[in-house]
Protein backbone atom coordinates (compact mmCIF):
# COMPACT_ATOMS: atom_id res chain seq x y z
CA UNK A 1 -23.44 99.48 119.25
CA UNK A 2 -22.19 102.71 117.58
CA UNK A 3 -22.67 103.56 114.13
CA UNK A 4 -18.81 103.03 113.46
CA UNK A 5 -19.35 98.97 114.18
CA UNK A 6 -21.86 98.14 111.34
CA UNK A 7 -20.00 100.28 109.41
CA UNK A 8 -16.52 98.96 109.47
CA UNK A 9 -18.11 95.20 109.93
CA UNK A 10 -19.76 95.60 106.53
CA UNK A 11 -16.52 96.95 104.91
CA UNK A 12 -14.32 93.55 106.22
CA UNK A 13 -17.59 91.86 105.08
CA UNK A 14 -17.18 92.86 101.51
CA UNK A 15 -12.87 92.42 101.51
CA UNK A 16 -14.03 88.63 102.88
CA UNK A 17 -16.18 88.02 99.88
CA UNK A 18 -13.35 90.08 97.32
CA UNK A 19 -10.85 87.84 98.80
CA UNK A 20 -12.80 84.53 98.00
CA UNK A 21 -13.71 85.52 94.78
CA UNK A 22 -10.01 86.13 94.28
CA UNK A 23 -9.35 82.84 95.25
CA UNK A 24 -12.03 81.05 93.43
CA UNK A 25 -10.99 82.50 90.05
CA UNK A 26 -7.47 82.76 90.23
CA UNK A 27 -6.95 80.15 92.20
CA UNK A 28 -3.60 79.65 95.13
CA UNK A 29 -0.34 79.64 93.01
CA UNK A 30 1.45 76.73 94.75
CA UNK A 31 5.00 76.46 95.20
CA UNK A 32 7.45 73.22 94.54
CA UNK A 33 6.20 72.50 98.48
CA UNK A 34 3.10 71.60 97.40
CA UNK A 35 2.73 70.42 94.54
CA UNK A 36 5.93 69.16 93.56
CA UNK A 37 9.21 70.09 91.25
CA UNK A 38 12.15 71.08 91.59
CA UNK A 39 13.75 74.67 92.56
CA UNK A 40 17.51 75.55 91.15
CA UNK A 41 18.98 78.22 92.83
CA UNK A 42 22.32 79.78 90.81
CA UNK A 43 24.12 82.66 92.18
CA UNK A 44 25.59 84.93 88.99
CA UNK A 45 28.92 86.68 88.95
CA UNK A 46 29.25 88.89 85.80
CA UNK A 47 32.53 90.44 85.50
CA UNK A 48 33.43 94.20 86.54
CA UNK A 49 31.43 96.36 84.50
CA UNK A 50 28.94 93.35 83.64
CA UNK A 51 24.92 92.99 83.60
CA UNK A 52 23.19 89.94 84.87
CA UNK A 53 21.15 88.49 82.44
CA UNK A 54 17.24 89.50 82.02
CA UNK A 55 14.69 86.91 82.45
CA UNK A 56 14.29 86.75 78.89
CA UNK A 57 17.97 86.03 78.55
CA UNK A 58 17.57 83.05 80.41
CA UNK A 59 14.33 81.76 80.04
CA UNK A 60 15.79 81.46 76.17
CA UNK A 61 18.91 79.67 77.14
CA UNK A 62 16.93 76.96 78.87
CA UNK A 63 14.15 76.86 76.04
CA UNK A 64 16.71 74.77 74.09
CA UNK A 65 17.75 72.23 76.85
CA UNK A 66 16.84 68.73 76.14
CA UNK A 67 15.90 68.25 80.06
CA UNK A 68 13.61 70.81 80.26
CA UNK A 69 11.55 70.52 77.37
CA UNK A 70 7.65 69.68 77.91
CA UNK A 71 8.22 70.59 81.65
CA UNK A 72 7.02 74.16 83.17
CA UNK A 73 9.45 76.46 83.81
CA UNK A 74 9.48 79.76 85.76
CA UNK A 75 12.12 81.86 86.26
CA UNK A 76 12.72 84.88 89.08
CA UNK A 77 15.45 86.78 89.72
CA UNK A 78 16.27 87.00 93.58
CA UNK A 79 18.73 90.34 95.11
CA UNK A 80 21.61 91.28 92.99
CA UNK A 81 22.70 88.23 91.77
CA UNK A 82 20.63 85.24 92.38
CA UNK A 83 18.27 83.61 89.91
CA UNK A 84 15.46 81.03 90.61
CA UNK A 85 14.33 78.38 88.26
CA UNK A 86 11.50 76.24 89.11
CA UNK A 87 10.04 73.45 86.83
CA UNK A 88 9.10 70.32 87.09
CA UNK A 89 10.46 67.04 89.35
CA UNK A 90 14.33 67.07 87.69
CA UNK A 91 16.11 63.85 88.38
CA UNK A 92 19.85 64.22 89.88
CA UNK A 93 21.16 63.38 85.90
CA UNK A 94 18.99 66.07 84.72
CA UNK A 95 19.82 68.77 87.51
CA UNK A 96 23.44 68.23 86.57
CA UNK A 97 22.96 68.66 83.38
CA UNK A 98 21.33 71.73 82.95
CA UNK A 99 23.65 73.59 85.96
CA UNK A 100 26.79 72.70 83.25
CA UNK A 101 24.35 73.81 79.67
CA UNK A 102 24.30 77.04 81.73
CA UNK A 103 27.62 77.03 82.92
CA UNK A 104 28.22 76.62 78.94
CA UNK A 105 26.13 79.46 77.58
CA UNK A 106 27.41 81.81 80.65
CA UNK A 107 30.67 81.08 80.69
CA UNK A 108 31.63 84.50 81.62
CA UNK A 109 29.15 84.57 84.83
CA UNK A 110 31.06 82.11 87.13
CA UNK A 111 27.64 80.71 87.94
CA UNK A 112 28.06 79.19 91.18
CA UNK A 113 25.06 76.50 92.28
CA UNK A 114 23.29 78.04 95.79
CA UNK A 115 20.63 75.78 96.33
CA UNK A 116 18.78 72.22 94.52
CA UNK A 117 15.44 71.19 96.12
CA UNK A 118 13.18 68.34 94.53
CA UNK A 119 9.75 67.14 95.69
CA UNK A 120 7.51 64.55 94.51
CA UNK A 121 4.17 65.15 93.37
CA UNK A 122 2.75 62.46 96.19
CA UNK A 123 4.77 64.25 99.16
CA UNK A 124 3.92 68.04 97.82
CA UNK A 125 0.16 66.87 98.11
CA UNK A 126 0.84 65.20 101.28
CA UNK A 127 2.53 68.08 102.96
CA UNK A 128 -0.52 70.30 101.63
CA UNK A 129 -3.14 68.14 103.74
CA UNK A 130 -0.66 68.02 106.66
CA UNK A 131 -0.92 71.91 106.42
CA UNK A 132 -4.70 71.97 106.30
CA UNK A 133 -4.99 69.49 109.27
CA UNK A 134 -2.31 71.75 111.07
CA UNK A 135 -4.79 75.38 111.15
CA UNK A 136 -7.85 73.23 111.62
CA UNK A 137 -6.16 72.17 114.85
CA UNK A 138 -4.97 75.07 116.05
CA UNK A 139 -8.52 76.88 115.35
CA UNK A 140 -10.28 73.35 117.60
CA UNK A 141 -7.70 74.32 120.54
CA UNK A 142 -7.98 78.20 120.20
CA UNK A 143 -12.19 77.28 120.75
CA UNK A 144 -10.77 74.58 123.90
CA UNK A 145 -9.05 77.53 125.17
CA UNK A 146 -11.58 80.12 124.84
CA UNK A 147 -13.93 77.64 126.46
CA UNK A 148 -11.73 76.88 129.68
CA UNK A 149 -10.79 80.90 130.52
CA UNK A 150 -14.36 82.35 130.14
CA UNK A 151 -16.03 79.34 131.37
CA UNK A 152 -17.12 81.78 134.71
CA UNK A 153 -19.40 83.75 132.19
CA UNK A 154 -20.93 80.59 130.56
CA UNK A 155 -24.22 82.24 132.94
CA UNK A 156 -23.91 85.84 131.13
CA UNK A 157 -22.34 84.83 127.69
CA UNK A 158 -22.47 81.94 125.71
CA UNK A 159 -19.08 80.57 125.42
CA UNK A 160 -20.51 79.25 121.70
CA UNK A 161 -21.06 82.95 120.71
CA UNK A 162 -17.65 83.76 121.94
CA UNK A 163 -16.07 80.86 120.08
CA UNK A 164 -17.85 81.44 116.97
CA UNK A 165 -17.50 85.09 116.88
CA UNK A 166 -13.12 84.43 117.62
CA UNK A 167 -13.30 81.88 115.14
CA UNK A 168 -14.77 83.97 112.51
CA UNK A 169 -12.64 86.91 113.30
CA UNK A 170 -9.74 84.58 112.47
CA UNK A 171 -11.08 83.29 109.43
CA UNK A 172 -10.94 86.74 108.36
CA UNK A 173 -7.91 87.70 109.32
CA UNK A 174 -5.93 84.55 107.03
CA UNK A 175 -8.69 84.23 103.98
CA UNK A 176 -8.33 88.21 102.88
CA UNK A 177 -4.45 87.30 103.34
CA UNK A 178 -4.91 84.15 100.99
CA UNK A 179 -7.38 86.24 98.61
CA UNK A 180 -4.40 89.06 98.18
CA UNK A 181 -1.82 86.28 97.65
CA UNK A 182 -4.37 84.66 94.95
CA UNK A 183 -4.03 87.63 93.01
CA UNK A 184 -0.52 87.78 93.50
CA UNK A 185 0.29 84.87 92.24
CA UNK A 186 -2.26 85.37 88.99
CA UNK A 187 -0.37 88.60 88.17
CA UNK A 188 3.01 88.45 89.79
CA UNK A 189 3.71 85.09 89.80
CA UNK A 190 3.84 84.97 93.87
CA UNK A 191 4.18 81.25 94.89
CA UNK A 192 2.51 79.78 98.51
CA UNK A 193 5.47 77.69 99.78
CA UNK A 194 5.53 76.02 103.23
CA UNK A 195 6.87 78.87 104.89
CA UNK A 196 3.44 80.45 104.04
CA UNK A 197 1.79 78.13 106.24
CA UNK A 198 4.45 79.01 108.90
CA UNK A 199 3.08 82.73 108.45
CA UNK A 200 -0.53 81.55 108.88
CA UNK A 201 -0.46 79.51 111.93
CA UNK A 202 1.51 82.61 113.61
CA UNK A 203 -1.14 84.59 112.43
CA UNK A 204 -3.34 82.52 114.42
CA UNK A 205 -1.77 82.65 117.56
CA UNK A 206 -0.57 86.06 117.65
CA UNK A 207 -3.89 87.82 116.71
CA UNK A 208 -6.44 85.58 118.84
CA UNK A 209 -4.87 87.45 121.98
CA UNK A 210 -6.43 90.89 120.85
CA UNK A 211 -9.30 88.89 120.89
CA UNK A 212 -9.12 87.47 124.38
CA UNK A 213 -7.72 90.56 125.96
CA UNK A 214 -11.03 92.22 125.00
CA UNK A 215 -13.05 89.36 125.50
CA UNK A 216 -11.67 89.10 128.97
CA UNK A 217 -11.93 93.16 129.35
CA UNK A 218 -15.65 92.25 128.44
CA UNK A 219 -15.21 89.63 131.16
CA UNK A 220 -14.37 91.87 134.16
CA UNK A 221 -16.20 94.83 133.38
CA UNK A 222 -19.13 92.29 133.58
CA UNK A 223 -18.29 90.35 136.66
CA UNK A 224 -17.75 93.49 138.69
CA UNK A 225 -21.40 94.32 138.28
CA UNK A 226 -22.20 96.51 135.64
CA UNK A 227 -25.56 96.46 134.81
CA UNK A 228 -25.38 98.64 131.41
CA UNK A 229 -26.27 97.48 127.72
CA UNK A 230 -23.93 94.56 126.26
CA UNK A 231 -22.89 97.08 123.40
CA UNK A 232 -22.09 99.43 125.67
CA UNK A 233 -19.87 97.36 128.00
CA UNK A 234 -18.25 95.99 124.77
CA UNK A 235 -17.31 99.21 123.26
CA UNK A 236 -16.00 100.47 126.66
CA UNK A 237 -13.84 97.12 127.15
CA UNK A 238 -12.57 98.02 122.97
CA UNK A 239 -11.61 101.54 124.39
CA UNK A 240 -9.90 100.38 127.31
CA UNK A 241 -7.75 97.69 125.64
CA UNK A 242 -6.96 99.79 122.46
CA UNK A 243 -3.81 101.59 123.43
CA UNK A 244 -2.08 98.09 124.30
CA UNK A 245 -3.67 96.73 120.66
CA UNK A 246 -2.07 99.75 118.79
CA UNK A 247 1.29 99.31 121.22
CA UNK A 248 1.57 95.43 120.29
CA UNK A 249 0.31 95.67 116.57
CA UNK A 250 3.05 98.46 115.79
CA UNK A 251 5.88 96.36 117.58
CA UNK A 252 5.36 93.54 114.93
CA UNK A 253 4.14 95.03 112.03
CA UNK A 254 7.81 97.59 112.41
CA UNK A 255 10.22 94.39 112.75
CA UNK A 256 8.17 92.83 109.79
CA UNK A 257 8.23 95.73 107.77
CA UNK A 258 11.94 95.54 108.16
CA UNK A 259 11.83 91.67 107.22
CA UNK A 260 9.78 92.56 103.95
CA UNK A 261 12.12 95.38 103.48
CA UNK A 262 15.97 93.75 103.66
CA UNK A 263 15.36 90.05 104.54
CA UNK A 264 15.73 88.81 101.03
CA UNK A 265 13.78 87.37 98.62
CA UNK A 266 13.22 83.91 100.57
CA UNK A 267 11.45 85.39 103.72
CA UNK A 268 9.84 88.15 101.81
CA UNK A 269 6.31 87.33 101.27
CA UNK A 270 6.26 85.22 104.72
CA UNK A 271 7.10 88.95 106.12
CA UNK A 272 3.96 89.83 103.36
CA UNK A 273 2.11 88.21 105.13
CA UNK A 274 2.84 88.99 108.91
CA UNK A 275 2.16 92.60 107.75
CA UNK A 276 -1.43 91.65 106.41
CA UNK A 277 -2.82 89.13 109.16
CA UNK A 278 -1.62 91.60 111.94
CA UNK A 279 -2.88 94.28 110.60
CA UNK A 280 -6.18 92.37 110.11
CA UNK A 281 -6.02 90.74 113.59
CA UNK A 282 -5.69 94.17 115.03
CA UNK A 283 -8.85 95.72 113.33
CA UNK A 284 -11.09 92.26 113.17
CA UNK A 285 -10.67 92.24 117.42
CA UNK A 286 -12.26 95.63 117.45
CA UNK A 287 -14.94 95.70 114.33
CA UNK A 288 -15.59 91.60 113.49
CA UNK A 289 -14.89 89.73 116.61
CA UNK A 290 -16.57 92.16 119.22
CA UNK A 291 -19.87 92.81 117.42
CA UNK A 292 -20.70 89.55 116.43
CA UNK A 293 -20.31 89.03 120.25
CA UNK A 294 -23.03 91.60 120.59
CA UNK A 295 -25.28 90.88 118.20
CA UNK A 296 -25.33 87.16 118.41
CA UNK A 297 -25.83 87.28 122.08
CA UNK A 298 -28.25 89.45 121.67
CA UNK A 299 -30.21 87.48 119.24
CA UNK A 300 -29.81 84.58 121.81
CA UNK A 301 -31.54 86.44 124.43
C-alpha cells in the first residue's frame, strides 16, 4: 500500500497505546451510575444584581454539615444557575436535610431542588458489568454480521481477517475516546455516567458502516474481476467511498458539535464523545481497518 498507510497506521498506533496508558494511570473517573452515591441537583436564584456562589463558597457551606462529613463530596456548577453535588449514598433523612442547611445559609438564593438521584454501591457495580456485557455483544454480532454479508468472498478473503481487522478498528475508535476521558476526569474532574455507555455503543454502530461500505467496495471491485494487487484494489475502493465518508462524518460530527455547544451540561460530554469516536471511525475505516485487511491477508497467503 502507499506510503501514507503505514504512516498514519503507526500514528493511531501510538494514540492507542497514549490512550491506555492514560487509562492505566489515571484510571476511569466513574460517575454515581457506577459506582454508587447520590447526585443533588439545586437550581440558584440570586437576586437582581446578585452572584451565584463560587465553588469554594459552597463546598465550605457543606464542609460543616453533620450529613456529609466523612463522605466524598464534589461539587460542579452546571449553566447559569445550576449546581451539582455528588457524594456519597445519602439516605432520604439526610437528602432533606442538607437541601434545608442550604436553604439556611442561602437564604437569599431561593434555592429551588431540580433533581435527587441515589444508587447503591451493589446496583452501580451491577449496571457497570451490564455495560461491559452490552459492547462485548454488540462487537460478537458486528463479527456475525460481517460474516453473513461477505460470506461470497470467504474464497478471496478470509472473513477472520475481515472480522479481526473491523474489530480492531473499533477498538480504536472507543479506547482513545476512554483514554481522553481518563485524563479528563484526572484533571477536570469529568465523570463516565451511563449515558457514556449510550455514546459508546452508538459509536459502534454508526462507525462499523464506514467499515463495511469499503469492505464491500473491496467486495465488488473484486468480484467483477480485477486481477490487480490487494493494496491496490483496497486503496482504490478507500478513494471511491471517501466522498460519502467525509459527507456522513460531517453530518454528525455538525449536529454534535451543536449538542456539545448549547445542549447543557447533562448531554455535554455524551456529545464529547460522539465528536471523538466519529471522528475516529471516519479515519480508522481508511488508515486501521483497511490495511490490516491488506497486510494480514497478505501474510495469510
Amino acid at each position: 500500500m502507499k506510503p501514507i498507510y503505514k504512516i498514519m497506521f503507526a500514528f493511531s498506533l501510538v494514540m492507542f497505546v497514549a490512550a491506555i496508558v492514560a487509562i492505566a494511570v489515571y484510571g476511569l473517573n466513574f460517575g454515581v451510575d457506577f459506582k454508587g452515591g447520590s447526585v443533588l441537583r439545586l437550581e440558584l436564584n440570586p437576586p437582581a444584581g446578585g452572584d451565584r456562589p463560587s465553588v469554594e463558597d459552597i463546598r465550605e457551606a457543606v464542609a460543616g454539615l453533620e450529613e456529609l462529613k466523612g463522605k466524598e463530596v464534589n461539587i460542579n456548577l452546571a449553566g447559569d444557575k445550576e449546581v451539582i453535588i455528588r457524594t456519597d449514598v445519602l439516605s432520604e433523612v439526610e437528602h432533606q436535610k442538607v437541601v434545608a442547611d442550604l436553604n439556611s445559609r442561602f437564604s437569599d438564593l431561593g434555592i429551588i431542588e431540580k433533581q435527587f438521584d441515589s444508587v447503591g454501591p451493589t446496583i452501580g457495580e451491577e449496571l457497570r458489568n451490564k455495560s461491559l456485557v452490552a459492547v462485548i455483544i454488540v462487537l460478537v454480532a458486528i463479527m456475525i454480521y460481517l460474516a453473513i454479508v461477505f460470506r461470497k468472498l470467504s474464497g478471496t478473503l478470509s472473513l477472520w481477517v475481515m472480522n479481526a481487522a473491523t474489530v480492531i478498528a473499533l477498538l480504536h475508535d472507543i479506547v482513545i475516546p476512554l483514554g481522553v476521558f481518563a485524563v479528563l476526569g484526572h484533571f477536570l474532574g469529568v465523570q463516565i455516567s451511563a449515558i457514556f455507555v449510550a455514546a459508546i455503543l452508538t459509536i459502534l454502530g454508526y462507525t462499523v458502516s464506514d467499515k463495511v461500505v469499503i469492505f464491500d467496495r473491496v467486495r465488488e471491485n473484486i468480484l467483477r474481476g480485477s486481477k490487480e494487487d490487494l493494496g491496490i484494489i483496497v486503496h482504490k475502493s478507500v478513494m471511491q467511498t471517501l466522498v460519502r465518508s467525509i459527507n456522513n462524518t460531517l453530518t454528525v460530527l455538525l449536529s454534535s458539535v451543536a449538542i456539545f455547544l448549547f445542549g447543557g451540561d447533562s448531554i455535554k460530554y455524551f456529545a464529547l464523545a460522539l465528536i471523538l469516536g466519529v471522528t475516529l471511525g471516519a479515519y480508522s475505516s481508511i488508515f486501521v481497518a483497511s490495511p490490516l485487511l491488506v497486510w494480514a491477508s497478505k501474510k495469510r497467503g
